[in-house]
N, C-alpha and C. Protein backbone atom coordinates (compact mmCIF):
# COMPACT_ATOMS: atom_id res chain seq x y z
N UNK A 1 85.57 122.26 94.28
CA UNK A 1 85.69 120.82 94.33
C UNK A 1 84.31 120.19 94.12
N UNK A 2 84.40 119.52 93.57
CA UNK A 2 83.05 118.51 92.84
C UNK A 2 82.12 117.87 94.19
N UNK A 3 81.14 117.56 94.27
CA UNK A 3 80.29 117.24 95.51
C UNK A 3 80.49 115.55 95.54
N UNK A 4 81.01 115.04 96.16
CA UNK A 4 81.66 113.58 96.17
C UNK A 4 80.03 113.13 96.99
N UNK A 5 79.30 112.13 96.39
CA UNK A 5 77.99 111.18 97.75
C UNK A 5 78.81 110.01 97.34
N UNK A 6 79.08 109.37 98.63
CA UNK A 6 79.69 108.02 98.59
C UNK A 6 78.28 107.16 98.38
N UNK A 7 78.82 106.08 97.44
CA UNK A 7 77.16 105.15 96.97
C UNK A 7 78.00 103.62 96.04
N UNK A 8 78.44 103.06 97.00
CA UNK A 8 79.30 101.77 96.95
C UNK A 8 78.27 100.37 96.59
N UNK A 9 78.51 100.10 95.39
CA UNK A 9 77.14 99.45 95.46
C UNK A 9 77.68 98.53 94.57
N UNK A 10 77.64 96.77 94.53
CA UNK A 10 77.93 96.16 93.61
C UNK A 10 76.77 96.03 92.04
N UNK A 11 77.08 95.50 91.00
CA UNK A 11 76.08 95.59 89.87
C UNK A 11 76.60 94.73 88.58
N UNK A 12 76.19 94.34 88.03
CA UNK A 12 76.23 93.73 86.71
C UNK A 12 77.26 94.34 85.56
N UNK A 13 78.12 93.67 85.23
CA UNK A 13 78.33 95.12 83.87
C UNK A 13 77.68 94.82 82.97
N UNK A 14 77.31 95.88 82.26
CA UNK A 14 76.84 96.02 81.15
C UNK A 14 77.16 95.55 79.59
N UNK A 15 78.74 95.88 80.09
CA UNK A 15 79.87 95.57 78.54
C UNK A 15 80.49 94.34 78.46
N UNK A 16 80.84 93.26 79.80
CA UNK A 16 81.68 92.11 79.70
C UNK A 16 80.19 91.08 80.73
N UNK A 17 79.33 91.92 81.28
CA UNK A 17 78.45 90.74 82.12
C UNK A 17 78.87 89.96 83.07
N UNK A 18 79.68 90.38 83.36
CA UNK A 18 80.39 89.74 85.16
C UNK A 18 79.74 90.64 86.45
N UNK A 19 80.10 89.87 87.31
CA UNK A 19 79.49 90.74 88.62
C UNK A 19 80.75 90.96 89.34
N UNK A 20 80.15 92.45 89.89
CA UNK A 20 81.33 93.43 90.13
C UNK A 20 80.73 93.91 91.19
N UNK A 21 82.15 93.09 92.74
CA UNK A 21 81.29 93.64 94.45
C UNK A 21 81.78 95.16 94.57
N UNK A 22 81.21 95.40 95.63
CA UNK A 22 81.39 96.64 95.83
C UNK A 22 82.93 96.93 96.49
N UNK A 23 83.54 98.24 96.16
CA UNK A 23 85.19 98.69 96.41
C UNK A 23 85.43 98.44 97.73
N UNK A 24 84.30 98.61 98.97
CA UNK A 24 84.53 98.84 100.07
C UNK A 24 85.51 99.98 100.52
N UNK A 25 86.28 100.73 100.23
CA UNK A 25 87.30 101.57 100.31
C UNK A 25 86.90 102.91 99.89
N UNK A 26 85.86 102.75 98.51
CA UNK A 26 85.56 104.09 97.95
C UNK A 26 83.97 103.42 96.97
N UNK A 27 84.03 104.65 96.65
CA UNK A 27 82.11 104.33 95.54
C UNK A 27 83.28 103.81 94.36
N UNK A 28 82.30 102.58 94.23
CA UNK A 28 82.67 101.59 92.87
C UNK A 28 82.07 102.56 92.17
N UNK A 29 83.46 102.52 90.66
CA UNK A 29 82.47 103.56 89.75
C UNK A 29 82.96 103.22 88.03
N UNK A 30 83.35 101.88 88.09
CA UNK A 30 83.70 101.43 86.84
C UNK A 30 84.03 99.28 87.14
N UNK A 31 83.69 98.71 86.28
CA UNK A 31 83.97 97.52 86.08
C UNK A 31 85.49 97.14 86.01
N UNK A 32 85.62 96.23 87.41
CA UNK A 32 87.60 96.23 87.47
C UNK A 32 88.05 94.67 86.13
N UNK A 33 87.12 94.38 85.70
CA UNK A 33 87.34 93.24 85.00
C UNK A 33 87.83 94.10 83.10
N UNK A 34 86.71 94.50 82.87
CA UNK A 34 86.99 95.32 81.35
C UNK A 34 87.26 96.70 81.77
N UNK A 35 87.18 97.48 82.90
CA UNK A 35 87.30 98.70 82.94
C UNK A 35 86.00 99.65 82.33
N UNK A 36 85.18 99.36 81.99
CA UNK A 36 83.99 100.12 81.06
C UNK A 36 83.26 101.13 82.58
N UNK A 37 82.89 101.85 82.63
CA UNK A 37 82.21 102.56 83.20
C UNK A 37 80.50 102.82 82.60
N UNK A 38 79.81 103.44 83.10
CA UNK A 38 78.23 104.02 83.16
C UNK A 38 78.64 105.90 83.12
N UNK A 39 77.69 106.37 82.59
CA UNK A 39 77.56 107.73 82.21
C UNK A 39 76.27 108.22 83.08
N UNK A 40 76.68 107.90 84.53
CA UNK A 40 75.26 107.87 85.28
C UNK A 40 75.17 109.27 86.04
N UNK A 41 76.69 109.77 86.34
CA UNK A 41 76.77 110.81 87.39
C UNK A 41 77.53 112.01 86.82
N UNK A 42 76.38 113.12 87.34
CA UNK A 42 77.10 114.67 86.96
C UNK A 42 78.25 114.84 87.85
N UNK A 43 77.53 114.56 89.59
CA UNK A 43 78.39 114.97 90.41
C UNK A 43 79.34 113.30 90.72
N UNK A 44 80.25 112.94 91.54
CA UNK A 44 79.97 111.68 91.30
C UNK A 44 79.64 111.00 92.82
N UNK A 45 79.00 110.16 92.11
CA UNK A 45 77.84 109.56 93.10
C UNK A 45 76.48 109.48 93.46
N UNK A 46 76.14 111.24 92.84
CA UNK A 46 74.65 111.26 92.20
C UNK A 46 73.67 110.49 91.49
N UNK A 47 74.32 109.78 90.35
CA UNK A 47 73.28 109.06 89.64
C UNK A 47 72.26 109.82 88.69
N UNK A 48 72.67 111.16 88.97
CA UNK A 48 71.64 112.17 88.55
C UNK A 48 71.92 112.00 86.58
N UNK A 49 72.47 111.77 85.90
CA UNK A 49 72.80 112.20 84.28
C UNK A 49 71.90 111.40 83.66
N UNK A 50 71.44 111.85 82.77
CA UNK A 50 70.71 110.77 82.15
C UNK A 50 71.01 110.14 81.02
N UNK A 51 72.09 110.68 80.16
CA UNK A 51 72.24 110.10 79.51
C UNK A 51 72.88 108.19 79.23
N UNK A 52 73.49 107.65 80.33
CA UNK A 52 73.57 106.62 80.60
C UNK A 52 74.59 105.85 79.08
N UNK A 53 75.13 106.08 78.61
CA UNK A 53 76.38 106.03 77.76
C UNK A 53 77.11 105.03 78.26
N UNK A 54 77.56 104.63 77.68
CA UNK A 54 79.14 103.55 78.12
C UNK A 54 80.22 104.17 78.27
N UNK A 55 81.33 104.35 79.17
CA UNK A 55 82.21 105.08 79.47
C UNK A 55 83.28 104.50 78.67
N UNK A 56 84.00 103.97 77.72
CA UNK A 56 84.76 103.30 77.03
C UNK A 56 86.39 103.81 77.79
N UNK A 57 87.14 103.27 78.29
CA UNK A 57 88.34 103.46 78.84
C UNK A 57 89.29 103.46 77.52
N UNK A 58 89.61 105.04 77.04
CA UNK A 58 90.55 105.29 75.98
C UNK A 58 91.83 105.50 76.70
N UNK A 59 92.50 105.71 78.04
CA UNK A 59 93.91 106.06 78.27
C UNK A 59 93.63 106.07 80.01
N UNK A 60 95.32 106.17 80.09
CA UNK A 60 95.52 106.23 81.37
C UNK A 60 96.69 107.22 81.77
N UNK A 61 96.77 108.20 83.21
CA UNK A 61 97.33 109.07 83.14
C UNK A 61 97.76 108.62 84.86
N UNK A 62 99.06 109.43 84.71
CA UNK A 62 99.46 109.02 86.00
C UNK A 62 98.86 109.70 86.86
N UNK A 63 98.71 109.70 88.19
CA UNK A 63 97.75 110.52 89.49
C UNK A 63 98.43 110.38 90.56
N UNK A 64 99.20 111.47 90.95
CA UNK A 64 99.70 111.04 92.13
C UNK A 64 100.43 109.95 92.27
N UNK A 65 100.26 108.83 93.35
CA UNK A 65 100.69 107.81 93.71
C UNK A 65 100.12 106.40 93.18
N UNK A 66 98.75 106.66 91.82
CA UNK A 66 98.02 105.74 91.28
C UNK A 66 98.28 106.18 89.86
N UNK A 67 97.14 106.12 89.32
CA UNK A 67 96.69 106.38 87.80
C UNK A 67 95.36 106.62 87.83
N UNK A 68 94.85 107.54 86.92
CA UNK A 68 93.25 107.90 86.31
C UNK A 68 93.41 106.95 85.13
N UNK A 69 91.90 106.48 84.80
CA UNK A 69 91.70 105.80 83.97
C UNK A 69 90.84 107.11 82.69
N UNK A 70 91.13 107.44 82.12
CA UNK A 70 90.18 108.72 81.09
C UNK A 70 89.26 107.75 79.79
N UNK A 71 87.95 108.20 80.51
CA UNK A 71 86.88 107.40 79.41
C UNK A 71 86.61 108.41 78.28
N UNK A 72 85.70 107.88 77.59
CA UNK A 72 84.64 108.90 76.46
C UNK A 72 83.78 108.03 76.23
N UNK A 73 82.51 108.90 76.65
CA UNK A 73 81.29 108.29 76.53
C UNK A 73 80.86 107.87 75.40
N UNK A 74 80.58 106.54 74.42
CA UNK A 74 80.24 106.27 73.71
C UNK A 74 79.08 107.17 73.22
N UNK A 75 78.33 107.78 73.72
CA UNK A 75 76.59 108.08 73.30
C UNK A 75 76.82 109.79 73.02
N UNK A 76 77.34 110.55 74.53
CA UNK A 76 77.67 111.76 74.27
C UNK A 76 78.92 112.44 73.52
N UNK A 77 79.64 111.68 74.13
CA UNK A 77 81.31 112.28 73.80
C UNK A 77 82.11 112.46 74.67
N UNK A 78 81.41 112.86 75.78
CA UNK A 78 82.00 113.39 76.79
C UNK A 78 83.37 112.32 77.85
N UNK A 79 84.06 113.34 77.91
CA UNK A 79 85.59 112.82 78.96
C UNK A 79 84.99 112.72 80.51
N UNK A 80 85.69 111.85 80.92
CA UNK A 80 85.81 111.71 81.76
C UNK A 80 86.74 111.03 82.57
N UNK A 81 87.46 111.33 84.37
CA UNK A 81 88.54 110.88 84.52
C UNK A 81 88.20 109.74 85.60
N UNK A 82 88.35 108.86 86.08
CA UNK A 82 88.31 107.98 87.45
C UNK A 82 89.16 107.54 87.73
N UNK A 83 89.47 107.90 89.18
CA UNK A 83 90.95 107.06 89.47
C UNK A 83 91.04 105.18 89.68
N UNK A 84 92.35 104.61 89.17
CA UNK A 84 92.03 103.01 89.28
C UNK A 84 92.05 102.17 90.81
N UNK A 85 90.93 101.56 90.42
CA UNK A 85 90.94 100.64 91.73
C UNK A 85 91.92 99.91 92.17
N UNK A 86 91.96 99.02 93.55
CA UNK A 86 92.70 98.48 93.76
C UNK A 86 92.67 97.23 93.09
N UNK A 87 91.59 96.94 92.77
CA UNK A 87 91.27 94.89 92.09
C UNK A 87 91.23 95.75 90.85
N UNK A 88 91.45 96.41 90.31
CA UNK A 88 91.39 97.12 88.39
C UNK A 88 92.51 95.64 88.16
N UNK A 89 91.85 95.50 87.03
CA UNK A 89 92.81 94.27 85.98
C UNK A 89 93.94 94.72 85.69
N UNK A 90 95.23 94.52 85.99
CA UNK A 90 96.16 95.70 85.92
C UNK A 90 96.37 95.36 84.48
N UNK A 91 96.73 94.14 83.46
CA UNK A 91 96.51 93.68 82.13
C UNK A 91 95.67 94.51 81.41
N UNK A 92 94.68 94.88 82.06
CA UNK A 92 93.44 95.43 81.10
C UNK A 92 93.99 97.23 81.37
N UNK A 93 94.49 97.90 81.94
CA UNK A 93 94.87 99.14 82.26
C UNK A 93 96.37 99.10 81.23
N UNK A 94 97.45 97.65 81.39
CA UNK A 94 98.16 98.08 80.11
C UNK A 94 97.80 98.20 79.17
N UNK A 95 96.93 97.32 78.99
CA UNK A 95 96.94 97.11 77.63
C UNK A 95 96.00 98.67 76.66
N UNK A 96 95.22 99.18 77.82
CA UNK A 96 94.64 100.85 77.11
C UNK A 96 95.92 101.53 77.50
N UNK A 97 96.46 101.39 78.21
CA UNK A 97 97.57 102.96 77.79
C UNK A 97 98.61 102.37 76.75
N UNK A 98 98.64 101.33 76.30
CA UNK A 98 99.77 100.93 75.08
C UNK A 98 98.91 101.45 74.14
N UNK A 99 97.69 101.55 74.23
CA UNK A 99 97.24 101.58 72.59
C UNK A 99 96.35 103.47 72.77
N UNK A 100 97.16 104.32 73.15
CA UNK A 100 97.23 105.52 73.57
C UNK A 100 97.88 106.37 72.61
């Protein structure tokens, strides 16, 4: 199992420029307005990666009792899964798994 550091922190996005508070519930780890993520963490919560990429939200998969949101890093390539928040735009989550 992956090394979870909880690190709940509100921040700027990068891709739409709104401010985005912190989850309180869990480590904020993607923008609930556009969904875009940061390519910041190996483990998550680290901060440790450097490549720093845009996480682009290509699909959504069911999880349990929620949904994962599955990015690809604009810069590397690389996949990645995050499960959706509770304030996630639920509009902005249809509208990437329609175009799936």
């Amino acid at each position: 199992m992956k090394a979870f550091h909880e690190l709940d922190e509100g921040f700027i996005c990068e891709n739409c420029g709104r401010k985005v508070v912190p989850l309180e519930y869990s480590s904020r780890d993607h923008c609930p307005y556009c969904l875009y993520s940061k390519h910041v963490d190996i483990q998550p919560g680290d901060r440790q990666n450097s490549c720093r990429g845009f996480l682009k939200p290509i699909d959504v998969e069911k999880y349990k009792d929620t949904y994962k949101i599955i990015y690809q890093c604009e810069k590397c390539g690389d996949i990645h899964k995050n499960i959706m928040a509770k304030d996630d735009d639920l509009n902005e989550v249809i509208r990437i798994s329609a175009h799936s």
